[in-house]
C-alpha atoms as a PDB file:
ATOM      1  CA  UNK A   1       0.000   0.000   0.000  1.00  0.00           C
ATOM      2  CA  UNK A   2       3.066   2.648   0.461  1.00  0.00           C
ATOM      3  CA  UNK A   3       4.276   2.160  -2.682  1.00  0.00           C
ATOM      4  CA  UNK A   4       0.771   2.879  -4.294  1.00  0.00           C
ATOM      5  CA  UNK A   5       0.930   6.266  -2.385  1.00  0.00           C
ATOM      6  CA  UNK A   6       4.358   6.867  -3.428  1.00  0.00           C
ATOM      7  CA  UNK A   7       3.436   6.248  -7.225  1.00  0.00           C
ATOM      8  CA  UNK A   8       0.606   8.541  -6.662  1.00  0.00           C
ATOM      9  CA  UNK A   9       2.632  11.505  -5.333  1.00  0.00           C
ATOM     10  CA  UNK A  10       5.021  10.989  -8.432  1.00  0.00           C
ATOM     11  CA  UNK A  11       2.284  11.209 -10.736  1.00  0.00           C
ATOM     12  CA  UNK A  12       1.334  14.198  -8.884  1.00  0.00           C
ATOM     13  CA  UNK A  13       4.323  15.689  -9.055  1.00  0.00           C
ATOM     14  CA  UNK A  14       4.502  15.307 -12.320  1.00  0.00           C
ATOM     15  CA  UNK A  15       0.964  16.711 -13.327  1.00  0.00           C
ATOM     16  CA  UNK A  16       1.568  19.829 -11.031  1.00  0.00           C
ATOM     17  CA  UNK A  17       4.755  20.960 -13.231  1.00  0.00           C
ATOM     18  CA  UNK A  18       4.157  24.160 -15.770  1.00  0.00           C
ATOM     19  CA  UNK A  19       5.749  24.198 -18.996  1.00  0.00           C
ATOM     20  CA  UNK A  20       7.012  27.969 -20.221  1.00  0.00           C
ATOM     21  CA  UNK A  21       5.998  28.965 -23.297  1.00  0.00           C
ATOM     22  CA  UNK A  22       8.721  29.143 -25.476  1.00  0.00           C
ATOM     23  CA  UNK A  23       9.746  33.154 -26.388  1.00  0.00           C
ATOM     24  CA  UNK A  24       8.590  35.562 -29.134  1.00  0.00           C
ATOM     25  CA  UNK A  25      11.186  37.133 -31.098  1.00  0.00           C
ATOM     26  CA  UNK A  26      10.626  39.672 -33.939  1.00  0.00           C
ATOM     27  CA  UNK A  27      12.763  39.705 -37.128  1.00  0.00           C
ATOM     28  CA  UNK A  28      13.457  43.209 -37.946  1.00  0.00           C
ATOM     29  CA  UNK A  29      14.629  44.473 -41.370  1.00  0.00           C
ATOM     30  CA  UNK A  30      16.790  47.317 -41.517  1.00  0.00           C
ATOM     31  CA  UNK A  31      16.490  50.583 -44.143  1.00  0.00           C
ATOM     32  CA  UNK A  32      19.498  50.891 -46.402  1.00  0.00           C
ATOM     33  CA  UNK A  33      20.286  52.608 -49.437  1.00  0.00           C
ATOM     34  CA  UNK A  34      21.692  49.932 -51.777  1.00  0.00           C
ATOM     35  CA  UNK A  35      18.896  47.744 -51.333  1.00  0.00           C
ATOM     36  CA  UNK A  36      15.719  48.372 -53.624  1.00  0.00           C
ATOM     37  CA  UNK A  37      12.336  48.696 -52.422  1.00  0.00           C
ATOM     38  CA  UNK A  38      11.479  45.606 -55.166  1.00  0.00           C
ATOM     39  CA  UNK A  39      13.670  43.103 -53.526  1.00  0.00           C
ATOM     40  CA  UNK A  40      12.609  43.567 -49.802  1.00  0.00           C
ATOM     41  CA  UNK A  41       8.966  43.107 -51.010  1.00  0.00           C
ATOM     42  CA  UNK A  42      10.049  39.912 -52.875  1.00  0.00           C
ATOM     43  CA  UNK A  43      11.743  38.692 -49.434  1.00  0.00           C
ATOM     44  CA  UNK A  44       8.776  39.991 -47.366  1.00  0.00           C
ATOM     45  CA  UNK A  45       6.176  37.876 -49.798  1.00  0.00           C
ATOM     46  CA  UNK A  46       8.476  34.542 -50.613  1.00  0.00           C
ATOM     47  CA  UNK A  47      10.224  34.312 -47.042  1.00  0.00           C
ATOM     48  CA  UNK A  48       8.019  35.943 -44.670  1.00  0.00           C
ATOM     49  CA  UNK A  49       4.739  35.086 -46.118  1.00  0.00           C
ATOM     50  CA  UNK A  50       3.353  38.147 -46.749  1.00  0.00           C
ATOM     51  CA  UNK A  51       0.736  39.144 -49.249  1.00  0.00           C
ATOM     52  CA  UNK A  52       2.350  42.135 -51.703  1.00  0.00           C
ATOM     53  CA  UNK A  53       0.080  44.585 -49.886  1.00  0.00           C
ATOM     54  CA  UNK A  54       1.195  43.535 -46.662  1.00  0.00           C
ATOM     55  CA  UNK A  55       4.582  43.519 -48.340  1.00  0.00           C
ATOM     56  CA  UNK A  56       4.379  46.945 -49.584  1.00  0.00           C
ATOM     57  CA  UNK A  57       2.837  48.657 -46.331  1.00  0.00           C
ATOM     58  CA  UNK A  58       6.226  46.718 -44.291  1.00  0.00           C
ATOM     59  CA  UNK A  59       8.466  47.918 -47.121  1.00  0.00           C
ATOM     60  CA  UNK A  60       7.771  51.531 -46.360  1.00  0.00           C
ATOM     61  CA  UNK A  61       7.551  51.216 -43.063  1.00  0.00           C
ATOM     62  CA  UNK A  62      11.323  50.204 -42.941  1.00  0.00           C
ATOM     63  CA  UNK A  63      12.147  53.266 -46.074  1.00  0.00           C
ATOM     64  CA  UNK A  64      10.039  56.044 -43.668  1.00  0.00           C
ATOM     65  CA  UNK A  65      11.456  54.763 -39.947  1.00  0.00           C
ATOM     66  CA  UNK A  66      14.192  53.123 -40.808  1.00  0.00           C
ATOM     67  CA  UNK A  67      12.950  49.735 -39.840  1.00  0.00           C
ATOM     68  CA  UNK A  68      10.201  47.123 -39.648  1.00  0.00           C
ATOM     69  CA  UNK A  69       8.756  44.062 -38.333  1.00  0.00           C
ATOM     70  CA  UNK A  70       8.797  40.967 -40.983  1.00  0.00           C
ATOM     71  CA  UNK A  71       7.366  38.353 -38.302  1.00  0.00           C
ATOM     72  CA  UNK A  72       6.970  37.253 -34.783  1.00  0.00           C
ATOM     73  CA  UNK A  73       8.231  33.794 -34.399  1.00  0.00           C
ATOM     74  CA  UNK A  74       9.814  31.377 -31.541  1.00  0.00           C
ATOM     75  CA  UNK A  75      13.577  32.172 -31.687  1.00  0.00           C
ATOM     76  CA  UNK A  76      15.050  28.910 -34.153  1.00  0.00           C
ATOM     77  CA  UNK A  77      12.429  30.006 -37.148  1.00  0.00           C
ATOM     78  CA  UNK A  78      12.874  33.650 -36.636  1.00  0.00           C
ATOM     79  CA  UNK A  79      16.532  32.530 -37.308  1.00  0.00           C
ATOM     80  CA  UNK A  80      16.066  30.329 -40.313  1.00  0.00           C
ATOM     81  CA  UNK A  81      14.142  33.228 -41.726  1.00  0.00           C
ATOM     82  CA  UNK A  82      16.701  35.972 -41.029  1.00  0.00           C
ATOM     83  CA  UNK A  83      19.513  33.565 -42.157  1.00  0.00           C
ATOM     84  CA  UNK A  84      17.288  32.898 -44.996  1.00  0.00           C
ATOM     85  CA  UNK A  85      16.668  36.570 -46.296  1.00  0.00           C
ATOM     86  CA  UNK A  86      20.090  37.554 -45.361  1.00  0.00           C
ATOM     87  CA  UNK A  87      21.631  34.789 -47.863  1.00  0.00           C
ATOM     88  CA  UNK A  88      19.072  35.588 -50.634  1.00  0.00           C
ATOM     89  CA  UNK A  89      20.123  38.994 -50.129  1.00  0.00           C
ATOM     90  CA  UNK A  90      23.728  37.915 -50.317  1.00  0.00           C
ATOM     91  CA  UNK A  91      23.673  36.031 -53.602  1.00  0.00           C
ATOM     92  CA  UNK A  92      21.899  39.133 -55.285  1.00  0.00           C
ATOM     93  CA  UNK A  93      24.747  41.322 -54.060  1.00  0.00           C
ATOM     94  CA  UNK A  94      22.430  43.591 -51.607  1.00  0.00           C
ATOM     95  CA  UNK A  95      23.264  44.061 -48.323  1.00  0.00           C
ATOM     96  CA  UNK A  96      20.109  43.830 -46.934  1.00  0.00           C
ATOM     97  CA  UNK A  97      20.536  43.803 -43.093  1.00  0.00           C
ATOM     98  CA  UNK A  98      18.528  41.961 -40.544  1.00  0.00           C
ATOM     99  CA  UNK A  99      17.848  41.929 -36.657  1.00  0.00           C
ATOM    100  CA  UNK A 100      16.339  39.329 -33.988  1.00  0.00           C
ATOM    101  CA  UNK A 101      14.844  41.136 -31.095  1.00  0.00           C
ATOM    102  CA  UNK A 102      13.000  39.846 -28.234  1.00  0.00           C
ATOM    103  CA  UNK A 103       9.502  40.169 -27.864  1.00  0.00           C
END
Protein backbone atom coordinates (compact mmCIF):
# COMPACT_ATOMS: atom_id res chain seq x y z
CA UNK A 1 0.00 0.00 0.00
CA UNK A 2 3.07 2.65 0.46
CA UNK A 3 4.28 2.16 -2.68
CA UNK A 4 0.77 2.88 -4.29
CA UNK A 5 0.93 6.27 -2.38
CA UNK A 6 4.36 6.87 -3.43
CA UNK A 7 3.44 6.25 -7.23
CA UNK A 8 0.61 8.54 -6.66
CA UNK A 9 2.63 11.50 -5.33
CA UNK A 10 5.02 10.99 -8.43
CA UNK A 11 2.28 11.21 -10.74
CA UNK A 12 1.33 14.20 -8.88
CA UNK A 13 4.32 15.69 -9.06
CA UNK A 14 4.50 15.31 -12.32
CA UNK A 15 0.96 16.71 -13.33
CA UNK A 16 1.57 19.83 -11.03
CA UNK A 17 4.76 20.96 -13.23
CA UNK A 18 4.16 24.16 -15.77
CA UNK A 19 5.75 24.20 -19.00
CA UNK A 20 7.01 27.97 -20.22
CA UNK A 21 6.00 28.97 -23.30
CA UNK A 22 8.72 29.14 -25.48
CA UNK A 23 9.75 33.15 -26.39
CA UNK A 24 8.59 35.56 -29.13
CA UNK A 25 11.19 37.13 -31.10
CA UNK A 26 10.63 39.67 -33.94
CA UNK A 27 12.76 39.70 -37.13
CA UNK A 28 13.46 43.21 -37.95
CA UNK A 29 14.63 44.47 -41.37
CA UNK A 30 16.79 47.32 -41.52
CA UNK A 31 16.49 50.58 -44.14
CA UNK A 32 19.50 50.89 -46.40
CA UNK A 33 20.29 52.61 -49.44
CA UNK A 34 21.69 49.93 -51.78
CA UNK A 35 18.90 47.74 -51.33
CA UNK A 36 15.72 48.37 -53.62
CA UNK A 37 12.34 48.70 -52.42
CA UNK A 38 11.48 45.61 -55.17
CA UNK A 39 13.67 43.10 -53.53
CA UNK A 40 12.61 43.57 -49.80
CA UNK A 41 8.97 43.11 -51.01
CA UNK A 42 10.05 39.91 -52.87
CA UNK A 43 11.74 38.69 -49.43
CA UNK A 44 8.78 39.99 -47.37
CA UNK A 45 6.18 37.88 -49.80
CA UNK A 46 8.48 34.54 -50.61
CA UNK A 47 10.22 34.31 -47.04
CA UNK A 48 8.02 35.94 -44.67
CA UNK A 49 4.74 35.09 -46.12
CA UNK A 50 3.35 38.15 -46.75
CA UNK A 51 0.74 39.14 -49.25
CA UNK A 52 2.35 42.13 -51.70
CA UNK A 53 0.08 44.58 -49.89
CA UNK A 54 1.19 43.54 -46.66
CA UNK A 55 4.58 43.52 -48.34
CA UNK A 56 4.38 46.95 -49.58
CA UNK A 57 2.84 48.66 -46.33
CA UNK A 58 6.23 46.72 -44.29
CA UNK A 59 8.47 47.92 -47.12
CA UNK A 60 7.77 51.53 -46.36
CA UNK A 61 7.55 51.22 -43.06
CA UNK A 62 11.32 50.20 -42.94
CA UNK A 63 12.15 53.27 -46.07
CA UNK A 64 10.04 56.04 -43.67
CA UNK A 65 11.46 54.76 -39.95
CA UNK A 66 14.19 53.12 -40.81
CA UNK A 67 12.95 49.73 -39.84
CA UNK A 68 10.20 47.12 -39.65
CA UNK A 69 8.76 44.06 -38.33
CA UNK A 70 8.80 40.97 -40.98
CA UNK A 71 7.37 38.35 -38.30
CA UNK A 72 6.97 37.25 -34.78
CA UNK A 73 8.23 33.79 -34.40
CA UNK A 74 9.81 31.38 -31.54
CA UNK A 75 13.58 32.17 -31.69
CA UNK A 76 15.05 28.91 -34.15
CA UNK A 77 12.43 30.01 -37.15
CA UNK A 78 12.87 33.65 -36.64
CA UNK A 79 16.53 32.53 -37.31
CA UNK A 80 16.07 30.33 -40.31
CA UNK A 81 14.14 33.23 -41.73
CA UNK A 82 16.70 35.97 -41.03
CA UNK A 83 19.51 33.57 -42.16
CA UNK A 84 17.29 32.90 -45.00
CA UNK A 85 16.67 36.57 -46.30
CA UNK A 86 20.09 37.55 -45.36
CA UNK A 87 21.63 34.79 -47.86
CA UNK A 88 19.07 35.59 -50.63
CA UNK A 89 20.12 38.99 -50.13
CA UNK A 90 23.73 37.91 -50.32
CA UNK A 91 23.67 36.03 -53.60
CA UNK A 92 21.90 39.13 -55.28
CA UNK A 93 24.75 41.32 -54.06
CA UNK A 94 22.43 43.59 -51.61
CA UNK A 95 23.26 44.06 -48.32
CA UNK A 96 20.11 43.83 -46.93
CA UNK A 97 20.54 43.80 -43.09
CA UNK A 98 18.53 41.96 -40.54
CA UNK A 99 17.85 41.93 -36.66
CA UNK A 100 16.34 39.33 -33.99
CA UNK A 101 14.84 41.14 -31.10
CA UNK A 102 13.00 39.85 -28.23
CA UNK A 103 9.50 40.17 -27.86
Amino acid sequence: MSTDIQIDEKIEEKLSRKLDEPGKFKVVLLNDDSTPMEWVIEVLVSIFKHSETQAKDITLQIHNEGSGIAGIYVYEIAEQKAIEATNSSRDRGFPLQLRIDKE
